[in-house]
Protein backbone atom coordinates (compact mmCIF):
# COMPACT_ATOMS: atom_id res chain seq x y z
CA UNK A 1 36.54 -118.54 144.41
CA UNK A 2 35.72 -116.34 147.32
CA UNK A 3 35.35 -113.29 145.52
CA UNK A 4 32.33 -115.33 143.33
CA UNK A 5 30.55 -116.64 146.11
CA UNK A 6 30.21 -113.09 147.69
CA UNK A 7 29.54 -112.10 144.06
CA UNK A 8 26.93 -114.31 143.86
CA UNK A 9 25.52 -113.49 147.40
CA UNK A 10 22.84 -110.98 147.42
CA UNK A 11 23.99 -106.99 148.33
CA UNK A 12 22.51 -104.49 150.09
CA UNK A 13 22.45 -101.12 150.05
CA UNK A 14 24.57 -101.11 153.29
CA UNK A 15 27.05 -104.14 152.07
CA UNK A 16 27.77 -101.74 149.06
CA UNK A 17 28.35 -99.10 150.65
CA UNK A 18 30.72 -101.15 152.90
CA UNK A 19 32.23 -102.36 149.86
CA UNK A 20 32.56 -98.74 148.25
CA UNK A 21 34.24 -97.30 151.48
CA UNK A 22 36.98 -100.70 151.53
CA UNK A 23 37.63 -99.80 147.92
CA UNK A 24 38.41 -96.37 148.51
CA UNK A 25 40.80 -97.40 151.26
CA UNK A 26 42.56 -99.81 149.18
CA UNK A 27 43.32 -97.23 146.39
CA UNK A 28 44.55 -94.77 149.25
CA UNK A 29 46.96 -96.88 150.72
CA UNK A 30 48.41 -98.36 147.35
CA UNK A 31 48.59 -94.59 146.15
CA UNK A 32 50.61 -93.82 149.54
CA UNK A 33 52.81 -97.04 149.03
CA UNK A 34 53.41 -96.73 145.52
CA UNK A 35 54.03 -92.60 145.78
CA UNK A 36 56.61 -93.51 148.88
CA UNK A 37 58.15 -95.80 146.42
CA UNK A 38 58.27 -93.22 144.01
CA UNK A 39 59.87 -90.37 146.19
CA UNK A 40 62.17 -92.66 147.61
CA UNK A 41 63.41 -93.46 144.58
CA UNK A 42 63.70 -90.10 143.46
CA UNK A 43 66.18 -89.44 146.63
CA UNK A 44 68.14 -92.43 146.20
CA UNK A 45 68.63 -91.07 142.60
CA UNK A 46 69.56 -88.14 143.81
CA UNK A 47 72.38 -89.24 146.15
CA UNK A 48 73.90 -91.38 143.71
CA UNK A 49 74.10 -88.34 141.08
CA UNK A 50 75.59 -86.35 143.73
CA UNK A 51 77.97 -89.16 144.76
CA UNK A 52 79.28 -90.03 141.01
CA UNK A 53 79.81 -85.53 140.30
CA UNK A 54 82.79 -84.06 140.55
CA UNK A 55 83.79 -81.54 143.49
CA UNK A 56 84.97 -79.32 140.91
CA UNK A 57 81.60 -79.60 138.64
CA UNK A 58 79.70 -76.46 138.36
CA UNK A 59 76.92 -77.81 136.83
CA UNK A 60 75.69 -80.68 138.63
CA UNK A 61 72.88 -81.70 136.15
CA UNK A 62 73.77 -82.55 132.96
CA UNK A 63 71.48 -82.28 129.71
CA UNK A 64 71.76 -86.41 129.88
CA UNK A 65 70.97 -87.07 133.63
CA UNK A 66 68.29 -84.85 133.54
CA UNK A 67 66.56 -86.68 130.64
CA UNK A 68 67.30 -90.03 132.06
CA UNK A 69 65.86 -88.71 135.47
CA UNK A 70 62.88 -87.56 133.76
CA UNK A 71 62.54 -90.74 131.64
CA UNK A 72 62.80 -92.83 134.46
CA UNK A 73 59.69 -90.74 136.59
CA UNK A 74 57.73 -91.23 133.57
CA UNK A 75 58.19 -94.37 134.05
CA UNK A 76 57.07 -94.72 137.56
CA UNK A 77 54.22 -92.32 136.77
CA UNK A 78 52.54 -94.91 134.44
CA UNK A 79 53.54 -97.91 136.88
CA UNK A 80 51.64 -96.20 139.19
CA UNK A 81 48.59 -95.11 137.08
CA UNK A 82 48.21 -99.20 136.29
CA UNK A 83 47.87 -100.04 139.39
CA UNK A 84 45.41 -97.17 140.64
CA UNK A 85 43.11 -96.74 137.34
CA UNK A 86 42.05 -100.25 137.73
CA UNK A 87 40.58 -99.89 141.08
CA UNK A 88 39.46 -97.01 140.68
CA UNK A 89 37.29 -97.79 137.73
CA UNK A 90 36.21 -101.09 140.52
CA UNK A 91 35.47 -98.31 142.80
CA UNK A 92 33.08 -96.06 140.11
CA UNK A 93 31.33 -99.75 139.44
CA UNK A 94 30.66 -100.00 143.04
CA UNK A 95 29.29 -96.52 143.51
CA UNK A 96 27.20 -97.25 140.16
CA UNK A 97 25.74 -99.86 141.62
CA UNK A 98 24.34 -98.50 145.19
CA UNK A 99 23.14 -95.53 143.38
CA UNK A 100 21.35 -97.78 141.09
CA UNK A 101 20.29 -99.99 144.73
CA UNK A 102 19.05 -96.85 146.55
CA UNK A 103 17.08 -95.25 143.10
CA UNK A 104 15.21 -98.92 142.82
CA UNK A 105 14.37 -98.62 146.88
CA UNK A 106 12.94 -95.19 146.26
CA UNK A 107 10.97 -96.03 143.35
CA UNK A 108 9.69 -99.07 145.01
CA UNK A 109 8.75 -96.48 148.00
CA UNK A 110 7.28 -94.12 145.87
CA UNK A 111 5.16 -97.04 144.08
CA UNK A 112 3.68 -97.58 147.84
CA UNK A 113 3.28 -94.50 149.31
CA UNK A 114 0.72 -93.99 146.15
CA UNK A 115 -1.16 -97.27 147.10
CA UNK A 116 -1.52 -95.70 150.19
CA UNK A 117 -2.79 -92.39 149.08
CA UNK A 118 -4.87 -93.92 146.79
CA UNK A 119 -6.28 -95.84 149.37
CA UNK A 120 -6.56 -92.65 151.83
CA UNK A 121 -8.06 -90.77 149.64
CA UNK A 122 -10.82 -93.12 148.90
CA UNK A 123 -11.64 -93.51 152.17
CA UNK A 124 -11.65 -89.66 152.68
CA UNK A 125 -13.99 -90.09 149.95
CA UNK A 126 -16.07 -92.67 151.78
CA UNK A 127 -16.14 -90.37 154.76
CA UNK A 128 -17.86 -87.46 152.67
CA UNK A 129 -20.54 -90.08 151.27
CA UNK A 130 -21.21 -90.36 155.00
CA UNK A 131 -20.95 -87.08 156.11
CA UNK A 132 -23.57 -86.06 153.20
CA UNK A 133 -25.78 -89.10 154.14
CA UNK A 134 -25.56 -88.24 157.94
CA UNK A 135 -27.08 -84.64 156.66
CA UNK A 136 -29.77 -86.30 155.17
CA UNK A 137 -30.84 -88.03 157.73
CA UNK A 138 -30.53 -85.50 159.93
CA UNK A 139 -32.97 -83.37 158.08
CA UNK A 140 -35.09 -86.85 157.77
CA UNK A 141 -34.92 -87.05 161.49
CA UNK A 142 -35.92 -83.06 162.01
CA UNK A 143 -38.61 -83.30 160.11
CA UNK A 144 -40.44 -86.08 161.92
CA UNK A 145 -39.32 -84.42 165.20
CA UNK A 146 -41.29 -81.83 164.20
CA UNK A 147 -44.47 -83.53 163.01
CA UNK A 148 -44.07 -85.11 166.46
CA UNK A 149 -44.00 -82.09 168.48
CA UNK A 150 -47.02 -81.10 166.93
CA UNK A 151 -49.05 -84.55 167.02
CA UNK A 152 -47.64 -85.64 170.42
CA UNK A 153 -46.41 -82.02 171.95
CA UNK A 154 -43.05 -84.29 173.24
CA UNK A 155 -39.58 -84.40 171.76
CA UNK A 156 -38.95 -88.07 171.58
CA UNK A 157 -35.99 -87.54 169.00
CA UNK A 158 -33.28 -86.10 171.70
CA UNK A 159 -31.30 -89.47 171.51
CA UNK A 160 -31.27 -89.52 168.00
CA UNK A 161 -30.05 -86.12 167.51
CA UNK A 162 -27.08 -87.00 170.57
CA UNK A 163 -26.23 -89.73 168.27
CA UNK A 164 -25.83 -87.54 165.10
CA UNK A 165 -23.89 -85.28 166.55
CA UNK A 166 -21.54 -87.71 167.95
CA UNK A 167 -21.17 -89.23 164.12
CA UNK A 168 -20.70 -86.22 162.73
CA UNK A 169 -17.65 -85.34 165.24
CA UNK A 170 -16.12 -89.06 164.93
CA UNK A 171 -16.40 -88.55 161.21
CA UNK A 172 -14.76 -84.97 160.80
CA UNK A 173 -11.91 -86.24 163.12
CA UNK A 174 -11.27 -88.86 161.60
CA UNK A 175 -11.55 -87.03 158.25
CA UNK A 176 -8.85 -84.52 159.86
CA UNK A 177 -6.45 -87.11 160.43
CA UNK A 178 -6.20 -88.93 157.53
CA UNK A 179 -5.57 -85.31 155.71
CA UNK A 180 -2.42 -85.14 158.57
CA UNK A 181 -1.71 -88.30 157.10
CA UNK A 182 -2.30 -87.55 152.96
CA UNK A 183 0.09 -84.25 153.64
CA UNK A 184 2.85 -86.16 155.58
CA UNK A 185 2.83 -89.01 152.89
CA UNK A 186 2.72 -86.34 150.26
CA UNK A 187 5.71 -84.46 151.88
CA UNK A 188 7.65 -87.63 151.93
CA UNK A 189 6.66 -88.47 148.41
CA UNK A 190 8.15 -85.03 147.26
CA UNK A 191 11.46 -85.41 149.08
CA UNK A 192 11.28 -89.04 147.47
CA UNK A 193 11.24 -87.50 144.02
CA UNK A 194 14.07 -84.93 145.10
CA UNK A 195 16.16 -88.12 145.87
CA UNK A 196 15.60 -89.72 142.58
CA UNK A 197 16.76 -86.33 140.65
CA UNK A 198 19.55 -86.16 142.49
CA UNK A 199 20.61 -90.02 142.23
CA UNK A 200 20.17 -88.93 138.52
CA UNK A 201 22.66 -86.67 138.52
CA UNK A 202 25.40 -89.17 140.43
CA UNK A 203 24.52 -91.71 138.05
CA UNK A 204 25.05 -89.33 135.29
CA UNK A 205 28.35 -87.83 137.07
CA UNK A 206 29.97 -91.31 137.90
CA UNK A 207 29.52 -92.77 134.47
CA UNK A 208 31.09 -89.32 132.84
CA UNK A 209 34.08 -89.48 136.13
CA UNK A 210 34.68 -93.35 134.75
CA UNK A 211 34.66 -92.39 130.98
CA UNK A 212 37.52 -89.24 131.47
CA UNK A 213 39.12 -91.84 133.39
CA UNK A 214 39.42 -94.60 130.55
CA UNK A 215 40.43 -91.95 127.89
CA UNK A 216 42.26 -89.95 129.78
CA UNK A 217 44.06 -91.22 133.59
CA UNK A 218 44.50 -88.75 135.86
C-alpha cells in the first residue's frame, strides 16, 4: 500500500535518482549475501567430503561427488540469478525513467530558450529600425542646421545633435548586450542539444542492457 502511494506521488528528477542509487544498493548487498551463502556452502561441502574420504584414498574426488558438487552450484547459481535479475530489470526501469525525466526538462528548456531568442532577436530588430530612423533624422536635423546657419548665422541645433549622439550610444549598447545575451543563450542551447543526443544513446543502451538481460541473465 505504501509502495502505491509513493507510486502515485509525483517524482522528480532528484527522487529518481534517489530511487536509482537505493536500487543499486539493494542488488549489491543481496548479491554479497546471497554469494556469502553460496561460498559458504561450497566450504561446508567441502569439509564434509573431506570428513566422509578415506585416509588411504588417493583420489579424493570421485566422478560422482564431483557431478553432484557441480549440480548442486548450478543450483545456487540460478537461485541467485532469481533473486538479482528481478531487481535489476527494477533498477533499468528506474534509470529509463530519469533519462526519460531529464530529456523532457531539456526539451522543455530548449522550447524556452527559443521564445527568448525569438524575442531577442526581434528586439535587436527593433533597435536597427531605430538606429536607421535616428540616421534619418539626423540628416533631417543637419540639414535645417544648415539652412539656419545661413539664414540666422547661429547654431541653434547643438542640443539636438547632444541628444542624438547620446541615442545612438544607448542604442548600440544596448544592441551589444543583447548579442552577449543571443550568444550565451545560443551556447547553452547547443550544449542543450548535446544533452539530448547523449540521453539518446542511454535510452537506447538501457533498453538493449534490459533486453540481453531477459534473454540471456548474466
Amino acid at each position: 500500500m505504501q509502495d502505491d502511494k509513493q507510486n502515485n506521488s509525483p517524482l522528480t528528477s532528484h527522487n529518481l535518482s534517489d530511487k536509482i542509487i537505493e536500487q543499486q544498493n539493494q542488488i549489491k548487498d543481496k548479491s554479497n549475501s546471497l554469494y556469502k551463502k553460496l561460498k559458504a556452502d561450497e566450504a561446508s561441502e567441502s569439509t564434509s567430503l573431506r570428513d566422509n574420504l578415506s585416509i588411504v584414498t588417493r583420489h579424493p574426488k570421485s566422478p560422482q561427488s564431483s557431478e553432484q558438487r557441480a549440480s548442486q552450484k548450478l543450483i545456487l547459481h540460478l537461485k541467485i540469478k532469481q533473486e538479482i535479475v528481478p531487481m535489476q530489470q527494477k533498477l533499468y526501469a528506474l534509470q529509463y525513467k530519469k533519462v526519460q525525466r531529464d530529456e523532457k526538462m531539456i526539451l522543455e528548456r530548449q522550447r524556452d530558450l527559443q521564445l527568448e531568442c525569438e524575442k531577442l532577436y526581434s528586439e535587436f530588430s527593433e533597435m536597427s529600425e531605430t538606429d536607421s530612423k535616428i540616421e534619418e533624422n539626423q540628416g533631417s536635423y543637419i540639414r535645417k542646421q544648415k539652412l539656419m546657419q545661413k539664414t540666422v548665422g547661429v547654431d541653434p541645433t547643438e542640443e539636438l545633435k547632444q541628444e542624438i549622439a547620446t541615442l545612438k550610444l544607448q542604442n548600440e549598447s544596448d544592441k551589444i548586450k543583447i548579442t552577449r545575451l543571443l550568444d550565451i543563450r545560443q551556447k547553452e542551447s547547443n550544449r542543450n542539444e548535446q544533452q539530448q543526443a547523449l540521453l539518446r544513446n542511454r535510452v537506447k543502451e538501457l533498453e538493449d542492457e534490459n533486453l540481453m538481460l531477459m534473454v540471456f541473465p548474466k
